[in-house]
C-alpha atoms as a PDB file:
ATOM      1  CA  UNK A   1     118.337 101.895  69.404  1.00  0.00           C
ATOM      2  CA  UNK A   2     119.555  98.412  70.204  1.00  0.00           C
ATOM      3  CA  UNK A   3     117.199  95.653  71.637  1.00  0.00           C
ATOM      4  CA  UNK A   4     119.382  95.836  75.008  1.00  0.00           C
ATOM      5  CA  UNK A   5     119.009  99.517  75.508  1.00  0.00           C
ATOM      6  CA  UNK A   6     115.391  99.212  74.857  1.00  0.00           C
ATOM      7  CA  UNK A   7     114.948  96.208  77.399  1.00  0.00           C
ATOM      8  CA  UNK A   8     116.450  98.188  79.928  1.00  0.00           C
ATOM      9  CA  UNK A   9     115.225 101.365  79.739  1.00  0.00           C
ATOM     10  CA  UNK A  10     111.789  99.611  79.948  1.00  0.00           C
ATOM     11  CA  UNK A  11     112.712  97.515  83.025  1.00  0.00           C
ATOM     12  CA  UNK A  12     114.025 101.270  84.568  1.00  0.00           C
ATOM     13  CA  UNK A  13     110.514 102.881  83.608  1.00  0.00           C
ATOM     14  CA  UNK A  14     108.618 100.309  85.405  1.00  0.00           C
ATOM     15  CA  UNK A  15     110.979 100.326  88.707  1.00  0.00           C
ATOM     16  CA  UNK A  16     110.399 104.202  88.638  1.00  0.00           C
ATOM     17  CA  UNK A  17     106.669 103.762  88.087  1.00  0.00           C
ATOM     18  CA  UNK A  18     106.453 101.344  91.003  1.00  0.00           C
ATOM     19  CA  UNK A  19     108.838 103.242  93.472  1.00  0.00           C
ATOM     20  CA  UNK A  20     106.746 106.191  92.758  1.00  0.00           C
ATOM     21  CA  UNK A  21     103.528 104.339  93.787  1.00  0.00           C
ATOM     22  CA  UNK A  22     105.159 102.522  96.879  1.00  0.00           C
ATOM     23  CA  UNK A  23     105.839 106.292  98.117  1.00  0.00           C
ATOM     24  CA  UNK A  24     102.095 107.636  97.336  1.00  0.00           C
ATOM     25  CA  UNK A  25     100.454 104.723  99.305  1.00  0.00           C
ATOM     26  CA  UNK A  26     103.409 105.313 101.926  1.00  0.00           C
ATOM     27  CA  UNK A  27     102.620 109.155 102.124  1.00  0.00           C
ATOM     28  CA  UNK A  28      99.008 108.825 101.625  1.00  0.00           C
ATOM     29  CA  UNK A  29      99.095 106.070 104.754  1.00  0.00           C
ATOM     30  CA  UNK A  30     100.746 108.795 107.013  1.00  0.00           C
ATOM     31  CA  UNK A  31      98.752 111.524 105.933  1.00  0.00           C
ATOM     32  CA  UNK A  32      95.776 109.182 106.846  1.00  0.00           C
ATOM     33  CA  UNK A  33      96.601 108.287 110.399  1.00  0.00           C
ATOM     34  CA  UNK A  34      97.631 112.555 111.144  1.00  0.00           C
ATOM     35  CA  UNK A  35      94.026 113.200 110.235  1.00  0.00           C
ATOM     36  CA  UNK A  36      92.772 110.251 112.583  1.00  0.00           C
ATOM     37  CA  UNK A  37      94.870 111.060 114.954  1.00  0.00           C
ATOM     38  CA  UNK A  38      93.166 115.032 114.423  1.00  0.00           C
ATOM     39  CA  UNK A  39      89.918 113.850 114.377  1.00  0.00           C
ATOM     40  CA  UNK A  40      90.280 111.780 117.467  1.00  0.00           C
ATOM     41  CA  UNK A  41      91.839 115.090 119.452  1.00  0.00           C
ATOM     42  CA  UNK A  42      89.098 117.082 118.234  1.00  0.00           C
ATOM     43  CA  UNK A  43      86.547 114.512 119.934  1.00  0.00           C
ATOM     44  CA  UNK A  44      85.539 112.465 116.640  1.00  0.00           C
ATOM     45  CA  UNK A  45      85.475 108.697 117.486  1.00  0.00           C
ATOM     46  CA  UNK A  46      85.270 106.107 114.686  1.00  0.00           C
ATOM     47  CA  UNK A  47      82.044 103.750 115.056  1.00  0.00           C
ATOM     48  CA  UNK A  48      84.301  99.641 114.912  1.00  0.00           C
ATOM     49  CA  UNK A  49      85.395 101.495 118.389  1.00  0.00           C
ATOM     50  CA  UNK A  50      82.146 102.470 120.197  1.00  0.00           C
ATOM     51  CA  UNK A  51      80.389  99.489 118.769  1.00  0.00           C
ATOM     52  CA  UNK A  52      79.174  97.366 121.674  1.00  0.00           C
ATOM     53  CA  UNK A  53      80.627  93.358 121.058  1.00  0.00           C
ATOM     54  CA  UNK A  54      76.882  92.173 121.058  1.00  0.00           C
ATOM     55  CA  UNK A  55      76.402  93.862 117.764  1.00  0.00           C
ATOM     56  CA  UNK A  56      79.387  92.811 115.652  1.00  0.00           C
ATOM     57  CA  UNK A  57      78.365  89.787 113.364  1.00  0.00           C
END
């Protein structure tokens, strides 16, 4: 194993390992805003939303 082949099999491991994580967060984000968007159909409201403006601080 040559100092070159280990260099860039390491740089390849870390682009997979990050790829793979930029598509979790991306699937995990959509899977988020379909159960919002659920929630909100079934009559759930999130609290920021029905929080009058005289009691943010």
């Amino acid at each position: 194993m040559t100092h070159a082949f280990y260099i860039g099999m390491s740089y390849a491991a870390t682009g997979l390992v990050v790829l793979c994580l930029i598509a979790w967060v991306v699937m995990d984000g959509q899977a988020r805003k379909r159960e919002l968007k659920e929630l909100e159909a079934s009559g759930v409201r999130r609290r920021a939303r029905a929080a009058s403006a005289g009691d943010a601080q």
